[in-house]
Protein backbone atom coordinates (compact mmCIF):
# COMPACT_ATOMS: atom_id res chain seq x y z
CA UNK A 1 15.18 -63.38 -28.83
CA UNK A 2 15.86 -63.92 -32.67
CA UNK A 3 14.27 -61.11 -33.70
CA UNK A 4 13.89 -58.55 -31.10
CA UNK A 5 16.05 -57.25 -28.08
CA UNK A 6 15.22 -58.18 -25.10
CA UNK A 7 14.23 -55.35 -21.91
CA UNK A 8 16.43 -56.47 -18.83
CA UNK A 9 17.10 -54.51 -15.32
CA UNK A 10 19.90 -54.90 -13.41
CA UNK A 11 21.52 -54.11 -10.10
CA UNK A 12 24.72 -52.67 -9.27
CA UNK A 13 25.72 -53.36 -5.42
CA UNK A 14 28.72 -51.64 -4.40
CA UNK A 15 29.86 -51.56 -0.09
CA UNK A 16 28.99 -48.18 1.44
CA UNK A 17 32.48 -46.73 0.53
CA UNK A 18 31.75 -47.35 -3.36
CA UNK A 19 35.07 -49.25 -3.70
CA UNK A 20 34.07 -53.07 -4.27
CA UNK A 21 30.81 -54.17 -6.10
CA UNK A 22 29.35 -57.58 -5.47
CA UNK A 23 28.89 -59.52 -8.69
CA UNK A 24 27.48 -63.05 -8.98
CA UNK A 25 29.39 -65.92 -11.11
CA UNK A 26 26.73 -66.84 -14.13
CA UNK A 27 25.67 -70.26 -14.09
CA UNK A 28 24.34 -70.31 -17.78
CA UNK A 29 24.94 -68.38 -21.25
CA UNK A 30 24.98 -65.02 -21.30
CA UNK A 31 28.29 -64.99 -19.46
CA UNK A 32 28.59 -68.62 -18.04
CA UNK A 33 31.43 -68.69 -15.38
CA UNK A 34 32.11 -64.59 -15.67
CA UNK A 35 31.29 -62.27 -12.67
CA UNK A 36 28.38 -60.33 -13.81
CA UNK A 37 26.00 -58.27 -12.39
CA UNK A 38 22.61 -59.58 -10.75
CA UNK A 39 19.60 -58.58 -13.01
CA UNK A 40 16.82 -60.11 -15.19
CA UNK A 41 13.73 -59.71 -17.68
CA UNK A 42 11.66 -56.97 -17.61
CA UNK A 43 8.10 -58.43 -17.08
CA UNK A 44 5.11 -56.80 -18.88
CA UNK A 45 3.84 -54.03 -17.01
CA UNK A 46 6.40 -54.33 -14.41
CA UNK A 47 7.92 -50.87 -13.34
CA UNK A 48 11.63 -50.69 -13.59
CA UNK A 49 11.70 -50.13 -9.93
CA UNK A 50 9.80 -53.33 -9.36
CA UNK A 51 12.01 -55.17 -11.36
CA UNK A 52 15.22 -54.36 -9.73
CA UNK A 53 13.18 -54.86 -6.13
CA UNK A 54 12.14 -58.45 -7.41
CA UNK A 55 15.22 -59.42 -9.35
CA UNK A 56 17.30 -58.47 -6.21
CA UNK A 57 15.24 -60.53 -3.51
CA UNK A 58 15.31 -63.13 -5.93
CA UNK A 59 19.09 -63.79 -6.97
CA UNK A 60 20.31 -62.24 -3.57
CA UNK A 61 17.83 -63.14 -0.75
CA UNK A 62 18.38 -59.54 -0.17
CA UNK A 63 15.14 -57.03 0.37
CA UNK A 64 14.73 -53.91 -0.61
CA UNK A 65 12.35 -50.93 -1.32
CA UNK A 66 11.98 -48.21 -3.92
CA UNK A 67 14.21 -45.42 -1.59
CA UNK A 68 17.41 -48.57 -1.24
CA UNK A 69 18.10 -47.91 -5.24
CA UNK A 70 18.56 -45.11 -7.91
CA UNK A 71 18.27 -45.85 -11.81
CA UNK A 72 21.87 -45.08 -13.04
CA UNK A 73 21.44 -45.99 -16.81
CA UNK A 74 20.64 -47.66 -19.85
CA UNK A 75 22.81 -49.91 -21.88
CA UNK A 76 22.32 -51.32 -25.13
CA UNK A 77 24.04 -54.64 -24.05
CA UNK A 78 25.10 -57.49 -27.13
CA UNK A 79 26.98 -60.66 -26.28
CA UNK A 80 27.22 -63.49 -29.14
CA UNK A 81 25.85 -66.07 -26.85
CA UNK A 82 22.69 -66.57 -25.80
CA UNK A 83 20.90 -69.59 -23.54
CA UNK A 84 19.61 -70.42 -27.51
CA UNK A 85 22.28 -72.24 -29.71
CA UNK A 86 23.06 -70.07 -32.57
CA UNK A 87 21.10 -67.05 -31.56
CA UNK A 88 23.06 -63.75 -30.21
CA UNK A 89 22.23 -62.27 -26.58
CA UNK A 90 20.95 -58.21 -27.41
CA UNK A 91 19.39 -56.43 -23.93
CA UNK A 92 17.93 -53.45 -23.48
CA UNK A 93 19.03 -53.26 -20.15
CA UNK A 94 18.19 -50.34 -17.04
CA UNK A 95 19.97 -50.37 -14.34
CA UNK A 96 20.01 -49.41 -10.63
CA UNK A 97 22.61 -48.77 -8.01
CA UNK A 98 22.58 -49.48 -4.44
CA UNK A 99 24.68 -49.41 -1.44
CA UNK A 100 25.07 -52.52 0.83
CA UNK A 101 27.19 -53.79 3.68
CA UNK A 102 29.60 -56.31 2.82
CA UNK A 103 27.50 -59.52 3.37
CA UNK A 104 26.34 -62.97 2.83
CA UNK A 105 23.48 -63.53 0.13
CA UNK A 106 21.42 -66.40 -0.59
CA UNK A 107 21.98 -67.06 -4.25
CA UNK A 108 19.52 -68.74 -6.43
CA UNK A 109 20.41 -70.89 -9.23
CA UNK A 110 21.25 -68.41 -11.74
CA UNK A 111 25.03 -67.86 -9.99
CA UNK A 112 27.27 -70.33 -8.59
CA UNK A 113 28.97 -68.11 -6.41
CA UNK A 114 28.84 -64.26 -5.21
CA UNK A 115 32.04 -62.36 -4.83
CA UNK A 116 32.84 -58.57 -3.41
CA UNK A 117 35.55 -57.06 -6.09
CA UNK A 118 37.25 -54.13 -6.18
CA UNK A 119 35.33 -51.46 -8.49
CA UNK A 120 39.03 -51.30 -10.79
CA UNK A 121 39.34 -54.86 -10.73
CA UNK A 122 40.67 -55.64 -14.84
CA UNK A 123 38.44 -58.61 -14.69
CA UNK A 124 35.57 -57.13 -14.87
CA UNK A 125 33.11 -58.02 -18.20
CA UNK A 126 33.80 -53.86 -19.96
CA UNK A 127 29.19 -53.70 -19.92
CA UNK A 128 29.70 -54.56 -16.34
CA UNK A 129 32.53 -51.72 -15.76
CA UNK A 130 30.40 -49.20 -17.66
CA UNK A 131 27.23 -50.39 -15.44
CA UNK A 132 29.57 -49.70 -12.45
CA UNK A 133 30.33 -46.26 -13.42
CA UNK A 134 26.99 -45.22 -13.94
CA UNK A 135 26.32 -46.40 -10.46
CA UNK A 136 28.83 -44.51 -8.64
CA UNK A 137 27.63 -41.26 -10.90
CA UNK A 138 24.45 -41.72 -9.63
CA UNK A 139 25.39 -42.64 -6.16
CA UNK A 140 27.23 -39.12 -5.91
């Protein structure tokens, strides 16, 4: 993480009438206690796809398969925190879109809590807001 970015996939979940998004509330650095979007590592040889499918089931309980989600970007995404004391968060990260009924999730310990918010809300971390727009682009 010092020297090289790292490749990360996301998932944007927004409710069927693309108006709230469900975001999780970080447990650790990047982003401890923000609402951020669910999403991980890239493993080697992992598809993006695969990722999302795996990341999602993972922080969300929640399964899903290849036609549930669209890739909607790529964001070069830079925070100057990391899980690493004195080394700088940089991501590479893809991300996908999907549509889900307002729910419960089972959360694993990477998010204290899980939260449906308006797609508007002013809260919302600005690489998280651009993540969201690419989502409802590629939702259209």
């Amino acid at each position: 993480m010092q020297d090289m970015p790292l490749a990360t996939v996301d998932i944007i979940f927004l409710n069927p009438e693309k108006t709230k998004t469900l975001l999780g509330r970080r447990a650790r650095e990047p982003y401890a206690g923000m609402f951020y979007s669910f999403g991980g590592r890239l493993y080697k040889n992992e598809k993006f796809v695969d990722a999302a499918i795996r990341i999602a089931k993972k922080e969300t309980g929640l399964v899903l398969g290849p036609a549930d989600i669209v890739q909607a970007g790529v964001l070069n995404e830079i925070s100057p925190n990391s899980i690493f004391e004195g080394i700088n968060y940089h991501a590479i990260n893809v991300y996908f879109a999907c549509t889900i009924s307002e729910r419960e999730i089972s959360l694993d310990d990477q998010n204290t809590e899980a939260k449906w918010l308006d797609v508007n809300d002013p809260d919302i971390p600005t690489y998280v807001r651009a993540k969201i727009e690419g989502a409802l682009n590629a939702l259209k």
